[in-house]
Protein backbone atom coordinates (compact mmCIF):
# COMPACT_ATOMS: atom_id res chain seq x y z
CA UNK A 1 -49.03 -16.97 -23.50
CA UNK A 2 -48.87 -20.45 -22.35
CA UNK A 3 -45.47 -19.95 -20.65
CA UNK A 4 -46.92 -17.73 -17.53
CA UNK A 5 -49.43 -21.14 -17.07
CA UNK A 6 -46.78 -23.44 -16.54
CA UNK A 7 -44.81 -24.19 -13.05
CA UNK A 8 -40.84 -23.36 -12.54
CA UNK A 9 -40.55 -27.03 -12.58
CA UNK A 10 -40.92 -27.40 -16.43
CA UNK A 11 -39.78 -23.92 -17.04
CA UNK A 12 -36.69 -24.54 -15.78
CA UNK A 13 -35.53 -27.47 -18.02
CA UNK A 14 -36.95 -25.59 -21.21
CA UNK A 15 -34.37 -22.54 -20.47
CA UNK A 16 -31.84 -25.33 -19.55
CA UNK A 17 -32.22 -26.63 -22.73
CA UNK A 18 -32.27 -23.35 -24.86
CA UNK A 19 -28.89 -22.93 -23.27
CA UNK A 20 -27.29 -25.89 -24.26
CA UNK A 21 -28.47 -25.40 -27.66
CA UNK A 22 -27.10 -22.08 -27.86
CA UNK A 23 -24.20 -22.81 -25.92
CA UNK A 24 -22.54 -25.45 -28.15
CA UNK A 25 -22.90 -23.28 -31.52
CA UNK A 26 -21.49 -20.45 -29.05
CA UNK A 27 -18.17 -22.40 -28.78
CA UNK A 28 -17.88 -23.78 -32.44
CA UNK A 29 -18.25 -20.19 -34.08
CA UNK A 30 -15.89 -18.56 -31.46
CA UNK A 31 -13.45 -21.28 -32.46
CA UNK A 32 -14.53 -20.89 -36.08
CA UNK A 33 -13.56 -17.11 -36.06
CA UNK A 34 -10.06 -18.21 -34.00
CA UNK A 35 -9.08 -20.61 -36.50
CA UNK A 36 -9.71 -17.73 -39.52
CA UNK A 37 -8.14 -15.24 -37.81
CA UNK A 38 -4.86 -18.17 -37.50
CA UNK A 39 -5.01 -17.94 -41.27
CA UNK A 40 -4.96 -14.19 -41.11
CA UNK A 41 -1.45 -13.29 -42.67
CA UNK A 42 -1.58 -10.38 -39.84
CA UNK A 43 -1.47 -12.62 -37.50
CA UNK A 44 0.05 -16.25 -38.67
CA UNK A 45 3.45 -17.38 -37.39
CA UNK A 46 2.44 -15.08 -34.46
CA UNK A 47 0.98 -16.87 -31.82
CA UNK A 48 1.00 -14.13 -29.00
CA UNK A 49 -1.34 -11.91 -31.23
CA UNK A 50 -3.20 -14.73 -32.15
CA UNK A 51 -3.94 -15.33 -28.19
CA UNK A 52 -4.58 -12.12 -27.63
CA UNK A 53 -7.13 -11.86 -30.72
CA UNK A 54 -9.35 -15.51 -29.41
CA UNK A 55 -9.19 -13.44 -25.71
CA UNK A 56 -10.89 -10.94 -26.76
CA UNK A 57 -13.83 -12.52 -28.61
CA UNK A 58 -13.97 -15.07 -26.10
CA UNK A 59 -14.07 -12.26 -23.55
CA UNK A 60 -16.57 -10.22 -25.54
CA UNK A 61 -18.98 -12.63 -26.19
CA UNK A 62 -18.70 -13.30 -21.86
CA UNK A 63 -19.53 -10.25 -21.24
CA UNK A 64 -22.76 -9.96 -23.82
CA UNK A 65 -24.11 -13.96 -22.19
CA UNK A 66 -23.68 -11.64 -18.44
CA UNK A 67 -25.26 -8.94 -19.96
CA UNK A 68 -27.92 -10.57 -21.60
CA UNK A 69 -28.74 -12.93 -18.64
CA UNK A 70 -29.03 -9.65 -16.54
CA UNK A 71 -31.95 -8.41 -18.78
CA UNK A 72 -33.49 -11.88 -17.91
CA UNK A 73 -34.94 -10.88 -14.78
CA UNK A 74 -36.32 -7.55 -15.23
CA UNK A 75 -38.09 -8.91 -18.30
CA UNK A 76 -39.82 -11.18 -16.25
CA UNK A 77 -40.81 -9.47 -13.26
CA UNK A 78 -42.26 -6.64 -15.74
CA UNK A 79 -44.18 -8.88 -18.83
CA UNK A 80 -43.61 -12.22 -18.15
CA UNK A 81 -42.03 -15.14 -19.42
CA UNK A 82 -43.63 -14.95 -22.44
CA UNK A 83 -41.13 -11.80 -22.76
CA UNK A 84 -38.10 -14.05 -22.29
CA UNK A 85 -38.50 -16.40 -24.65
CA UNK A 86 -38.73 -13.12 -27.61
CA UNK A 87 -35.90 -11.73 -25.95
CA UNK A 88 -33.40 -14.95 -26.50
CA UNK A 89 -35.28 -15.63 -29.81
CA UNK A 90 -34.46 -12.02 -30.56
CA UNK A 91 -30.86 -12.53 -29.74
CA UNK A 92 -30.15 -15.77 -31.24
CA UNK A 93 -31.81 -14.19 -34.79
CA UNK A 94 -29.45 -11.74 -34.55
CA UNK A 95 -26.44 -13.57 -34.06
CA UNK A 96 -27.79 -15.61 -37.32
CA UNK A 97 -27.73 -12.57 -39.17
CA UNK A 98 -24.24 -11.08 -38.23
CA UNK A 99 -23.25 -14.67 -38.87
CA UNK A 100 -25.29 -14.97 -42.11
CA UNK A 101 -22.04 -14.15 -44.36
CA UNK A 102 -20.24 -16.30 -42.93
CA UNK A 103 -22.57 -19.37 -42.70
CA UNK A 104 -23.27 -18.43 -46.68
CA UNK A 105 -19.11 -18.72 -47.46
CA UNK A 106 -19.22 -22.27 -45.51
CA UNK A 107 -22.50 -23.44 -47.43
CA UNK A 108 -21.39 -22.49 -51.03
CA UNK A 109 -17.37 -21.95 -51.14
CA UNK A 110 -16.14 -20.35 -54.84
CA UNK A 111 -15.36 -22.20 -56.63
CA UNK A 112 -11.92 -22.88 -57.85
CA UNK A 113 -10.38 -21.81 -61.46
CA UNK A 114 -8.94 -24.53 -63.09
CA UNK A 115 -5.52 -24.39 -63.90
CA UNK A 116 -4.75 -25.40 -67.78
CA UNK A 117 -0.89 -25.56 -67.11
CA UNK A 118 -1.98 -28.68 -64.67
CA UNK A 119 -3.50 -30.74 -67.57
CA UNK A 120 -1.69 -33.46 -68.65
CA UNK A 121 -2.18 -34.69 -72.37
């Protein structure tokens, strides 16, 4: 693997990078899932749950990123960095694929039935 070649000086700005990139998508689906669950009539007009309900999958998905940057290390140390770079390409194809319903509803919406009554002659 051409990552255990290379010096912590160009490493460093690679992983840097590969956060920012999952970072940002990070925040826009935990705000995507926020503003469905707003539109949730178990929750709308209630704004307490609501808070409660964003806490939790904001706090969640805190405590996988700690979790998952605590397997960082040990994966190193015992098979390299090559090992790193499958781990977070492991977890980010994952999170595609328990997101993959809900990317699929926001690519290709149903489509709407026409209303006849709406027709004007």
């Amino acid at each position: 693997v051409y990552s255990e070649d290379l010096s912590a000086l160009v490493l460093l700005p690679m992983l840097a990078t590969m956060g920012i990139l999952v970072g940002g998508p990070n925040n826009i689906i935990t705000s995507a899932v926020a503003a469905d669950l707003a539109s949730h009539p178990s929750v709308k007009g209630n704004n307490k749950s609501l808070g409660t309900v964003t806490g939790l999958i904001n706090g969640c998905g805190s405590i996988t990123a700690s979790i998952g940057l605590l397997a960082v290390g040990p994966l190193q140390e015992a098979f390299g960095w090559g090992s790193v770079w499958l781990f977070l390409i492991g977890c980010t194809a994952t999170g595609t694929l328990l997101m993959s319903t809900k990317i699929y509803a926001e690519l290709f919406p149903p489509a709407e039935e026409e209303d006849s009554s709406d027709i004007n002659v």
